[in-house]
N, C-alpha and C. Protein backbone atom coordinates (compact mmCIF):
# COMPACT_ATOMS: atom_id res chain seq x y z
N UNK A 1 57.15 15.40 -27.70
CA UNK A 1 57.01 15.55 -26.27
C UNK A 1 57.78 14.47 -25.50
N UNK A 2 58.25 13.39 -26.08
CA UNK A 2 58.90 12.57 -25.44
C UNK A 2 60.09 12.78 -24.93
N UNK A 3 60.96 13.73 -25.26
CA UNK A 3 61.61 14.43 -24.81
C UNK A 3 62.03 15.07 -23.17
N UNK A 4 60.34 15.38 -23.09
CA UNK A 4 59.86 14.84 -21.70
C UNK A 4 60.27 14.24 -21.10
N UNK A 5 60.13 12.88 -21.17
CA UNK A 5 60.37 11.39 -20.49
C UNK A 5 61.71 11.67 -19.76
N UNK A 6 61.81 11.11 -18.61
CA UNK A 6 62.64 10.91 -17.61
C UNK A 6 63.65 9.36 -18.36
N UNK A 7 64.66 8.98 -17.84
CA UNK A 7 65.28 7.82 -18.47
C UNK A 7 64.65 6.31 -18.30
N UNK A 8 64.04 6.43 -16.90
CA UNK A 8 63.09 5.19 -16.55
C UNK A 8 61.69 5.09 -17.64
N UNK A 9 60.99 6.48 -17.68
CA UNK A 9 60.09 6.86 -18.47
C UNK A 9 60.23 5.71 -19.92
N UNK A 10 61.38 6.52 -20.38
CA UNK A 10 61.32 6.11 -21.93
C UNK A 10 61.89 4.80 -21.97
N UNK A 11 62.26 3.74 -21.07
CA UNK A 11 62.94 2.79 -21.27
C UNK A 11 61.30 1.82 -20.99
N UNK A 12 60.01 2.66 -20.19
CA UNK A 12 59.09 1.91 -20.05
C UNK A 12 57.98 1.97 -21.42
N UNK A 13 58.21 3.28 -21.80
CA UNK A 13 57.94 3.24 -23.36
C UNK A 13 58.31 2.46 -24.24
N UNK A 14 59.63 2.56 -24.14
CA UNK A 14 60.20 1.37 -25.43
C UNK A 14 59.61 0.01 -25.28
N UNK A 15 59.68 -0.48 -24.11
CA UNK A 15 59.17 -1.85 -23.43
C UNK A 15 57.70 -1.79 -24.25
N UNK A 16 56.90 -1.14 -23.77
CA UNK A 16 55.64 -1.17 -24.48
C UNK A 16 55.32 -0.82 -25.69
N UNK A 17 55.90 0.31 -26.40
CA UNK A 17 55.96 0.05 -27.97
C UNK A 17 56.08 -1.42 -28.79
N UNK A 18 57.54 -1.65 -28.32
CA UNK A 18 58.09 -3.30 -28.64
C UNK A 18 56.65 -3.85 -28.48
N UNK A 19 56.23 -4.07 -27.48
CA UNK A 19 55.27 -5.36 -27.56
C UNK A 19 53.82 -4.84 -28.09
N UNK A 20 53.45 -3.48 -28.11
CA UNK A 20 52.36 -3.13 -29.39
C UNK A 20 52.29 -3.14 -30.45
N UNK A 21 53.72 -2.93 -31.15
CA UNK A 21 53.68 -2.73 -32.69
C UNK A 21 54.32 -4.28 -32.83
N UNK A 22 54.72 -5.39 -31.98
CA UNK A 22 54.79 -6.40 -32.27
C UNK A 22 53.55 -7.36 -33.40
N UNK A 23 53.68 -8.05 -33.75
CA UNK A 23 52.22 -9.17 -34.44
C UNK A 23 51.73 -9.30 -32.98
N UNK A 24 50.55 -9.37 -32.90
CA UNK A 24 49.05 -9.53 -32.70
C UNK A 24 49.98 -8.99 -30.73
N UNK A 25 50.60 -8.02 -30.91
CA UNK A 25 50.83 -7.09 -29.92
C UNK A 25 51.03 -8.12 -28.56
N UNK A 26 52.20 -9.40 -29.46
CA UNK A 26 53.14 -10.11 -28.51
C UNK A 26 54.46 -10.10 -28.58
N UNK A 27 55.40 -10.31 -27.85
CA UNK A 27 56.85 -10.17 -28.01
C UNK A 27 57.25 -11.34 -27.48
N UNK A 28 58.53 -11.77 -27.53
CA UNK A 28 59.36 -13.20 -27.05
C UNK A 28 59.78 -12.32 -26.07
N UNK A 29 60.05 -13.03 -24.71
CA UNK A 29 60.97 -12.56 -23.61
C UNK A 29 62.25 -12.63 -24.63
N UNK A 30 62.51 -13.51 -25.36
CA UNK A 30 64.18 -12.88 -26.23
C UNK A 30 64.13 -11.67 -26.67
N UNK A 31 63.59 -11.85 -27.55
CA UNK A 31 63.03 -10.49 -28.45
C UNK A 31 63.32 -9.19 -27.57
N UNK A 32 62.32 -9.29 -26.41
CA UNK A 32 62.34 -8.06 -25.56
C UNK A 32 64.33 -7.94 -25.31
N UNK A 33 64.55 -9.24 -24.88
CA UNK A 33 65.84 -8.63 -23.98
C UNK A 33 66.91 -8.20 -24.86
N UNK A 34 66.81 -8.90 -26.33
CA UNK A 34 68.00 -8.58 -26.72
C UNK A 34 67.91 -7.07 -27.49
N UNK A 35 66.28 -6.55 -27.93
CA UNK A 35 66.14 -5.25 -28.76
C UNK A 35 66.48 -4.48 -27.50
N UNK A 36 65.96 -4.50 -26.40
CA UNK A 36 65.90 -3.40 -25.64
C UNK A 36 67.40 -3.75 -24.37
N UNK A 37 67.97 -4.41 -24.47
CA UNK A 37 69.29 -4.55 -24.15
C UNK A 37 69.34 -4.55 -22.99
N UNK A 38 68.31 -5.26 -22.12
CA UNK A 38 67.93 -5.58 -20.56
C UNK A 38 68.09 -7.11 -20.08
N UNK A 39 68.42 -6.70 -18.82
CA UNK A 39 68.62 -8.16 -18.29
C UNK A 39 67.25 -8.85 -17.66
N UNK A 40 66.87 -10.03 -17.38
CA UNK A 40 65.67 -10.87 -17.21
C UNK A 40 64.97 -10.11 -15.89
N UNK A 41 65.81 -9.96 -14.80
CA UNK A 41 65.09 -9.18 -13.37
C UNK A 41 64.48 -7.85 -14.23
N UNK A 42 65.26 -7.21 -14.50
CA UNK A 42 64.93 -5.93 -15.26
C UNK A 42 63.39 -5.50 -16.30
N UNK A 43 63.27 -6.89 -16.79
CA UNK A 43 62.21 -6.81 -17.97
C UNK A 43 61.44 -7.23 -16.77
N UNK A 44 61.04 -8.07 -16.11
CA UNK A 44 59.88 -8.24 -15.17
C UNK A 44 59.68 -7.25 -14.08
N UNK A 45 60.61 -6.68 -13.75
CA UNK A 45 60.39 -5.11 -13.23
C UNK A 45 59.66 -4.71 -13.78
N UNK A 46 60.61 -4.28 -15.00
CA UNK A 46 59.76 -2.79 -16.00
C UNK A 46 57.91 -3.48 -15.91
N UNK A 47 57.97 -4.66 -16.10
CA UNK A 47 56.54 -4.97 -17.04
C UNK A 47 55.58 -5.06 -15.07
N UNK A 48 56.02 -5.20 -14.61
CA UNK A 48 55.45 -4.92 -13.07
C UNK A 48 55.12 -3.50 -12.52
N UNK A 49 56.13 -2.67 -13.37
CA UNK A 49 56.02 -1.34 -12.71
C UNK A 49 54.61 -0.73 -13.50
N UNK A 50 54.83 -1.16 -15.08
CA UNK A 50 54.17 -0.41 -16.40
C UNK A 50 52.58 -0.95 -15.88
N UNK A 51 52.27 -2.27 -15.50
CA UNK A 51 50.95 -2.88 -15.57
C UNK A 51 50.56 -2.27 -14.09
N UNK A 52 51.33 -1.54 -12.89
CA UNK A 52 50.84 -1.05 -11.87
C UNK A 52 50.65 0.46 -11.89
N UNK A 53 51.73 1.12 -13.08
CA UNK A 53 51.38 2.45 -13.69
C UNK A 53 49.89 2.79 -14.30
N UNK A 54 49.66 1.58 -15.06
CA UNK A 54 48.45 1.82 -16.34
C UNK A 54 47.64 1.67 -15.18
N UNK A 55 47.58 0.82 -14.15
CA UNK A 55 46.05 0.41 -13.11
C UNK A 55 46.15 2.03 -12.62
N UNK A 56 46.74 3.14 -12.29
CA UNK A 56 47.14 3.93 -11.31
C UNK A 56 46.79 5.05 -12.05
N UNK A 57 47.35 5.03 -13.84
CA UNK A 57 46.56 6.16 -14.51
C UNK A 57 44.92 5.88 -14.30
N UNK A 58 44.69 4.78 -14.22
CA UNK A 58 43.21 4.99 -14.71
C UNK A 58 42.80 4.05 -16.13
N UNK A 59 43.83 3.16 -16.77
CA UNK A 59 43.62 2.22 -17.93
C UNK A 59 43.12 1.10 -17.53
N UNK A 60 42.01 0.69 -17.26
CA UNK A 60 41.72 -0.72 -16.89
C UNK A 60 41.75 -1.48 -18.63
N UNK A 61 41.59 -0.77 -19.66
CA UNK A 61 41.85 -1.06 -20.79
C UNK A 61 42.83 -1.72 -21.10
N UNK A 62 44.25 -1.86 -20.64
CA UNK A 62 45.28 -2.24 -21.12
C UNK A 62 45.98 -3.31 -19.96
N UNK A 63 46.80 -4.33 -20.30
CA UNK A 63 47.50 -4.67 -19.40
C UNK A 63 48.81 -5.59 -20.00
N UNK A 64 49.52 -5.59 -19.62
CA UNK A 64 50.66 -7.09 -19.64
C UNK A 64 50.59 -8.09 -19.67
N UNK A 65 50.66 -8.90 -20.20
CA UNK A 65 50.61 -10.30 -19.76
C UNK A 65 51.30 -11.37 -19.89
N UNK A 66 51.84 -12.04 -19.26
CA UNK A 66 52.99 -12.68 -19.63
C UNK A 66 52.61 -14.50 -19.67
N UNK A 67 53.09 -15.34 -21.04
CA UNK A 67 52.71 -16.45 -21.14
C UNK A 67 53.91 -17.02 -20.64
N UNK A 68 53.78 -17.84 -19.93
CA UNK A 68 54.71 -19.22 -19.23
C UNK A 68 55.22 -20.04 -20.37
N UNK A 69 53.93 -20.47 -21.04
CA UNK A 69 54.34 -21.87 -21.34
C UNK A 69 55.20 -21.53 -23.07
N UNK A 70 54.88 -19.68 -23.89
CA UNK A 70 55.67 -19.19 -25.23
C UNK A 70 56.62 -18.53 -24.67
N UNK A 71 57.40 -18.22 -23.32
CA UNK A 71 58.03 -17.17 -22.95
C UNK A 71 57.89 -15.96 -23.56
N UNK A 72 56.84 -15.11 -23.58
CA UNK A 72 56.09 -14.22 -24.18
C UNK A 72 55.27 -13.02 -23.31
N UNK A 73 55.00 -12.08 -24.01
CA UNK A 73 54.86 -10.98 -23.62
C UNK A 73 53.56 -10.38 -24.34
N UNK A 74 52.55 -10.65 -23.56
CA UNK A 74 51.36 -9.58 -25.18
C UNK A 74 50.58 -8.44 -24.34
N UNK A 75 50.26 -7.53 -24.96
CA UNK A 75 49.79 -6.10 -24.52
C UNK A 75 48.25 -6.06 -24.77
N UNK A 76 47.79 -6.29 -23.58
CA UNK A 76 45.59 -6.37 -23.88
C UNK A 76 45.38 -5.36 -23.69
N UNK A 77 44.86 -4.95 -24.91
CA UNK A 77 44.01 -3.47 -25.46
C UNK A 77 43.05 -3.41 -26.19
N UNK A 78 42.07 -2.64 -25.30
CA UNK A 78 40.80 -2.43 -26.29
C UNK A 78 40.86 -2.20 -27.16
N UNK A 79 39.81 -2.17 -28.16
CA UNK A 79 39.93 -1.99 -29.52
C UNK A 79 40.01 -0.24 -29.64
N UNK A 80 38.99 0.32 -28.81
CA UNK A 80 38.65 1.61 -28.77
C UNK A 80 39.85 2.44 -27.88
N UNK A 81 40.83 1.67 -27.66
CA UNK A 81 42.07 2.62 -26.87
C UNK A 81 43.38 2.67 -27.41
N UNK A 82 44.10 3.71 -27.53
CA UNK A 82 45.30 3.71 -27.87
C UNK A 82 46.23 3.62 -26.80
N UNK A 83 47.30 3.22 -27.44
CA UNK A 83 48.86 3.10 -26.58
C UNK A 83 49.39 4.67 -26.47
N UNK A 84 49.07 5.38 -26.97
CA UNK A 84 49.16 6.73 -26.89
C UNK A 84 48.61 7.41 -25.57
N UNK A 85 47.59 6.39 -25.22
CA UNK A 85 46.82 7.67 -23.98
C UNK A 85 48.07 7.16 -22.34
N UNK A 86 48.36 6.27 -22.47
CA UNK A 86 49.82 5.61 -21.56
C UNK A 86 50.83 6.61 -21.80
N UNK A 87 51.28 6.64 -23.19
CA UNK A 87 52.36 7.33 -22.95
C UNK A 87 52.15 8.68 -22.61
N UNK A 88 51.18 9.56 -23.33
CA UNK A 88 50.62 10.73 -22.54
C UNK A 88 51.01 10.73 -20.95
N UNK A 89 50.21 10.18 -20.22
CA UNK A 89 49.88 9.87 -19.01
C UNK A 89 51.58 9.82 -18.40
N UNK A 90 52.98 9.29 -18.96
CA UNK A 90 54.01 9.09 -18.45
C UNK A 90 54.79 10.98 -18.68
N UNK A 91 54.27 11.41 -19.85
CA UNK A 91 54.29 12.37 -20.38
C UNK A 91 54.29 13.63 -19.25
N UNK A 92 52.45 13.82 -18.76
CA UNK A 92 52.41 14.19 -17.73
C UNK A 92 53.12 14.83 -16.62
N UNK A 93 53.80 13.14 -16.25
CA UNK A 93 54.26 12.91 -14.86
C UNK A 93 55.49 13.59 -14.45
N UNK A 94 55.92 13.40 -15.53
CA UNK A 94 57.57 13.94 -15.84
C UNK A 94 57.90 15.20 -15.39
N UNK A 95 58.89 15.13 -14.79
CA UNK A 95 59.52 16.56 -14.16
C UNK A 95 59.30 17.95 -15.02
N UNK A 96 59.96 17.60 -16.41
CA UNK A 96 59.57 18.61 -17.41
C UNK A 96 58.63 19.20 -17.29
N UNK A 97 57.60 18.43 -17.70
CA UNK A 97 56.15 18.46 -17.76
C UNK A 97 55.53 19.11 -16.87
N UNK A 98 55.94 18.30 -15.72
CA UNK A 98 54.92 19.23 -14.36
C UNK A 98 55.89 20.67 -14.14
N UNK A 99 56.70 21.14 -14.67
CA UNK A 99 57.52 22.15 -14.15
C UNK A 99 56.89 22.97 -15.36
N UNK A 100 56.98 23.03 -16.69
CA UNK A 100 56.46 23.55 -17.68
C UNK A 100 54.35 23.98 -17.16
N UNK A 101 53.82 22.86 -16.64
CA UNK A 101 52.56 23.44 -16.64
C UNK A 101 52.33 23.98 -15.02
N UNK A 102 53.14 23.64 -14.44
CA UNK A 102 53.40 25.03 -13.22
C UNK A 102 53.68 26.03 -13.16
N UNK A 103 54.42 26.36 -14.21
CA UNK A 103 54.39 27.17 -14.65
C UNK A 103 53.70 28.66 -15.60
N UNK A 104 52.62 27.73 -16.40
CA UNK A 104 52.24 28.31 -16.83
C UNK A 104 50.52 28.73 -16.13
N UNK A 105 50.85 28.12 -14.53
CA UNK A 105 49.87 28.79 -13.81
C UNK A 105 50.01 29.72 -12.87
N UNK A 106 51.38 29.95 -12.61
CA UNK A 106 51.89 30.73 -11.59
C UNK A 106 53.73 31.44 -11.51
N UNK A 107 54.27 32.46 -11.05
CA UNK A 107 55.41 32.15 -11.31
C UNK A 107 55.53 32.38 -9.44
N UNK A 108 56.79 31.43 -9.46
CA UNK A 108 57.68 31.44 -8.05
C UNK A 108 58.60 33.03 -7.74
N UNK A 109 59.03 32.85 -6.41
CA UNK A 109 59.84 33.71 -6.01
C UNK A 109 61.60 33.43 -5.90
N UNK A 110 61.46 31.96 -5.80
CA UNK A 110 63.03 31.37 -6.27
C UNK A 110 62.67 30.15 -6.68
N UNK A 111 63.69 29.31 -7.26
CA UNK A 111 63.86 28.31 -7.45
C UNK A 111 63.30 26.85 -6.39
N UNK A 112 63.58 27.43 -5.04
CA UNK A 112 63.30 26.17 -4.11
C UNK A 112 62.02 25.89 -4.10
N UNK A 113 61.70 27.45 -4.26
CA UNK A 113 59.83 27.00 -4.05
C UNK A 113 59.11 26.52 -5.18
N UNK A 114 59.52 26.43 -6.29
CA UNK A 114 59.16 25.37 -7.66
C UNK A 114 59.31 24.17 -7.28
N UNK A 115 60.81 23.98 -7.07
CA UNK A 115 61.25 22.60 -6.64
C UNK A 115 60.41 22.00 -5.83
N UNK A 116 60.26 22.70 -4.79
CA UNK A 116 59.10 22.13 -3.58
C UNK A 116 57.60 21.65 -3.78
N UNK A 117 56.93 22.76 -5.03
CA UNK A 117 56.07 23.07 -5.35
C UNK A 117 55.80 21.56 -6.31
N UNK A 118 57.02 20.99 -7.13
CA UNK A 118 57.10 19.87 -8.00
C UNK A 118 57.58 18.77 -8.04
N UNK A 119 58.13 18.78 -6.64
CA UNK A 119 58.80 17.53 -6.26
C UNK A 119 59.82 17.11 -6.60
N UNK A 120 60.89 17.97 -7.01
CA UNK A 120 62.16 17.79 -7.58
C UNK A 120 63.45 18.92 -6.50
N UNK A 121 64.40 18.16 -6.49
CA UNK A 121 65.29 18.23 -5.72
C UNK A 121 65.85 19.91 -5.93
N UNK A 122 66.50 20.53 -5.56
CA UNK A 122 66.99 21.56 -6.04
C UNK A 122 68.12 21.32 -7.17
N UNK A 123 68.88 20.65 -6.87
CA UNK A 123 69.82 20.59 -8.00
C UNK A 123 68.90 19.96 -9.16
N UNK A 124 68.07 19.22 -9.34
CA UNK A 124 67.29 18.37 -10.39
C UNK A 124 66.21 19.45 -10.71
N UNK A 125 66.40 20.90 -9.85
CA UNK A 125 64.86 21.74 -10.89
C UNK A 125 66.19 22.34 -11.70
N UNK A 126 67.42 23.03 -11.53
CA UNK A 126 67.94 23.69 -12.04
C UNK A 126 68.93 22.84 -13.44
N UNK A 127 68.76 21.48 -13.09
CA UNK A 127 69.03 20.56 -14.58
C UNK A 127 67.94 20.37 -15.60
N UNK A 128 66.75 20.22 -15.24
CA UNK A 128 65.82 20.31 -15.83
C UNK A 128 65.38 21.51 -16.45
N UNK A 129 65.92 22.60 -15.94
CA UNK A 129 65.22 24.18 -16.42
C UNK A 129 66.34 24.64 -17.58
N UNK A 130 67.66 24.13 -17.35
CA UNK A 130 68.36 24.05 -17.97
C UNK A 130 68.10 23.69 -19.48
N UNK A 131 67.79 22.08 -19.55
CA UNK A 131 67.53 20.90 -20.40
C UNK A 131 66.21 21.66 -21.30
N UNK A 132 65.10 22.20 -20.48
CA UNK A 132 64.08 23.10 -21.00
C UNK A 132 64.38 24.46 -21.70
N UNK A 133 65.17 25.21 -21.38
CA UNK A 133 65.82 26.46 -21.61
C UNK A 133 66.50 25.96 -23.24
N UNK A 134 67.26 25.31 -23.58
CA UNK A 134 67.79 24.60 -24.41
C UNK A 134 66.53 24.37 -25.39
N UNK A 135 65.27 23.65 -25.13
CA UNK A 135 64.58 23.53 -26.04
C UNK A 135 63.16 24.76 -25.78
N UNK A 136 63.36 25.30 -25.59
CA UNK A 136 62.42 26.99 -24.99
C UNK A 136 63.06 28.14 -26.05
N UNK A 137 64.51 27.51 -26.04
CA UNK A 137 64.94 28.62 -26.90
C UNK A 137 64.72 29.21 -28.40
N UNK A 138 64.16 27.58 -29.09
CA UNK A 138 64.07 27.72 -30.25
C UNK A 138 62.48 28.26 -30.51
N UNK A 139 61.96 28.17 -29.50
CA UNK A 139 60.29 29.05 -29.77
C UNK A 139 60.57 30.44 -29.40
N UNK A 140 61.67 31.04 -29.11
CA UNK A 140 61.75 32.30 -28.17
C UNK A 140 61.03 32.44 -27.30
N UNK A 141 61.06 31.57 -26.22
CA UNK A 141 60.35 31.57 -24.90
C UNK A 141 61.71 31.45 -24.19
N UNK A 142 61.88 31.42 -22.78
CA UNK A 142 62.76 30.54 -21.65
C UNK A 142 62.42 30.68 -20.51
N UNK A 143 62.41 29.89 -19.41
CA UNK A 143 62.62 30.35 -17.96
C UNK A 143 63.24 31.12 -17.17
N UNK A 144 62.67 31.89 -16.74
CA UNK A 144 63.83 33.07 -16.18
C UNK A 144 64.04 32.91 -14.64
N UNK A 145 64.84 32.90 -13.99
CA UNK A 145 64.98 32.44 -13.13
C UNK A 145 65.73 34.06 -11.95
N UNK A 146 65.07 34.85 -12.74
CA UNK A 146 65.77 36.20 -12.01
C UNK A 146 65.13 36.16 -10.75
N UNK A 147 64.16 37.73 -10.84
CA UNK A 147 63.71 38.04 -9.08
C UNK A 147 62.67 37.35 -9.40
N UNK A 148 62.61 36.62 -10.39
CA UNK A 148 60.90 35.42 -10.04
C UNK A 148 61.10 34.47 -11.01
N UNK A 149 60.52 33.55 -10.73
CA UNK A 149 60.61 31.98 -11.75
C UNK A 149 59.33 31.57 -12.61
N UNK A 150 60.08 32.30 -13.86
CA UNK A 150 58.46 32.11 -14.53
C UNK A 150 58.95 31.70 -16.20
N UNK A 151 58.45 31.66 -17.01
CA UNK A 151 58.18 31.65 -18.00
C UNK A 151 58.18 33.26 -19.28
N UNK A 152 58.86 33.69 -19.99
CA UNK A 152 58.93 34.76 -20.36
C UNK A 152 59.37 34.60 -22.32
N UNK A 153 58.55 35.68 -22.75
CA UNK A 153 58.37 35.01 -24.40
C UNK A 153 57.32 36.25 -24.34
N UNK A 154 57.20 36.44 -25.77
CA UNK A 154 56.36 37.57 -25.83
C UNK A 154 54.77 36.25 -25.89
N UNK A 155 53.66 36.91 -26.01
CA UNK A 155 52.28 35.98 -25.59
C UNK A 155 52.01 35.52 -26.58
N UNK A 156 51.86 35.76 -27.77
CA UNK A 156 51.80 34.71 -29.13
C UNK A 156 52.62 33.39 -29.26
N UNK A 157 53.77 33.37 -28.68
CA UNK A 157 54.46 32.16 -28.71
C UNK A 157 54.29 31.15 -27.46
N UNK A 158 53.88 32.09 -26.56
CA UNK A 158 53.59 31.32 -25.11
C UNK A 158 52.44 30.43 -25.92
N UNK A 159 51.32 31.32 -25.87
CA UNK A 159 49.75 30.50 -26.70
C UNK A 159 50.12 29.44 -27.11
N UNK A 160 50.75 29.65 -28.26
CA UNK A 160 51.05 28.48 -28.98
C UNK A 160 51.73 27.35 -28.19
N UNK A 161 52.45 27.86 -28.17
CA UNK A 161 53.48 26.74 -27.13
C UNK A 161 52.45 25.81 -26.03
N UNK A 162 51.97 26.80 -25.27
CA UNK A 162 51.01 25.89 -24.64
C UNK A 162 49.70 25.14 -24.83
N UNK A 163 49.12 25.28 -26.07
CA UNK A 163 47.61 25.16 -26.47
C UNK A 163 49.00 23.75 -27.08
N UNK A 164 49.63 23.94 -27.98
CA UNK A 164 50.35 22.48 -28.69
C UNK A 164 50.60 21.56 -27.15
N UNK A 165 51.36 22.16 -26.32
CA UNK A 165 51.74 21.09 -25.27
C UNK A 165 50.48 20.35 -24.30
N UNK A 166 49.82 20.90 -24.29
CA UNK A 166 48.18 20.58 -23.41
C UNK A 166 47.65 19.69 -24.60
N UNK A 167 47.70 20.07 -25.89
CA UNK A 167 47.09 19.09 -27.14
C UNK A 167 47.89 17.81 -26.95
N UNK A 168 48.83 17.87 -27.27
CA UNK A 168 49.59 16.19 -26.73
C UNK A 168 49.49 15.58 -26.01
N UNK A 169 49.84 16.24 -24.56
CA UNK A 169 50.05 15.79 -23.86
C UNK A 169 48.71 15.15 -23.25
N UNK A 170 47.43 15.96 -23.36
CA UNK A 170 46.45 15.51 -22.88
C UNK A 170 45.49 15.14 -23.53
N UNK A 171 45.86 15.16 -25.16
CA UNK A 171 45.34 14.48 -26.47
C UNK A 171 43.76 14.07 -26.22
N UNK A 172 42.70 15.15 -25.89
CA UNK A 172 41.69 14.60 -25.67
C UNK A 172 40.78 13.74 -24.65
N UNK A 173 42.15 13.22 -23.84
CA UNK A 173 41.46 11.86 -22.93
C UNK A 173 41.15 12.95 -21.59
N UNK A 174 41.77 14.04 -21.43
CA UNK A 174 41.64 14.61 -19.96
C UNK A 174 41.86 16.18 -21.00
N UNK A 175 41.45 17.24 -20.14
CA UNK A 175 41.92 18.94 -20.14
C UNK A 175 42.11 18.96 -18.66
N UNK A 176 43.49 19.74 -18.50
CA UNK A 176 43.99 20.10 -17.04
C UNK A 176 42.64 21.22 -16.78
N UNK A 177 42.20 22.31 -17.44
CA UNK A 177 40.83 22.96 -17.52
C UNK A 177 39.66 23.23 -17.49
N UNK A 178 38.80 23.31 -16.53
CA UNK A 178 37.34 23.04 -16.33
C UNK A 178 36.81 23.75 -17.04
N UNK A 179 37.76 24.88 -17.46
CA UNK A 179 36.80 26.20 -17.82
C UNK A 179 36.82 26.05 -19.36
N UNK A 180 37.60 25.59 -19.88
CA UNK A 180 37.70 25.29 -21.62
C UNK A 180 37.21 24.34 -21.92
């Protein structure tokens, strides 16, 4: 599903992988800059944006933290939480994502009104549907974008397709579904 991820997305992933699967889930500000190939403004961005993301999903579980005096980086996490339910949560957010499960609640009459409907530009729904179409193809599903904007696949592969993408993506911690 990461695939998903927007370019900011996965560059805030990597950031936080690095410093989870680090020892005792700390990193060197070196470490960070030279694996992930960022400059110093850049890494205190990312780690500003990620620790105001996690407050915003809903993780009071997790946070950033940065030591002064090791030039260091460590990731506070409950014992009982994964780094998984974050990336989910970025998962989500993602254009893909929200265009894929808008889909699979409604179909449009053109293109603009998705776009509108998802917050993506017109030229950025028709790169994205694209980018999706490309990986839609190999389930025999795609977006069709004729006299309506929907989703089209015979219903056994839709199922699947969507019961797997709702399983990841929302891995337990949330169901978009009241009724299931």
């Amino acid at each position: 599903m990461r695939e998903y991820l927007d370019s900011k997305s996965q560059k805030k992933v990597a950031l936080l992988e690095k410093i989870f699967y680090a020892e005792n889930h700390t990193s060197t500000q070196e470490e960070l800059l030279n694996d992930l190939n960022i400059t110093y403004p850049t890494l205190i961005s990312t780690i500003k944006t990620i620790n105001f993301d996690i407050e915003r999903f809903g993780y009071k579980a997790f946070s950033i933290v940065h030591s002064a005096p090791n030039l260091s980086y460590t990731l506070k996490i409950s014992d009982n939480c994964s780094i998984q339910l974050i990336i989910n949560a970025y998962i989500r957010e993602s254009p893909k994502f929200q265009i894929l499960e808008t889909l699979l609640l409604a179909s449009f009459p053109n293109l603009q009104v998705l776009a509108n409907e998802v917050h993506v530009s017109y030229s950025g729904i028709k790169k994205e549907i694209k980018e999706l179409n490309e990986e839609l193809r190999e389930r025999n599903l795609s977006i069709s974008t004729g006299s309506q904007v929907e989703i089209t696949g015979d219903e056994f592969s839709l199922r699947i397709f969507y019961t797997f993408l709702f399983l990841v993506a929302y891995s337990g911690d949330r169901w978009p579904f009241s009724f299931v």
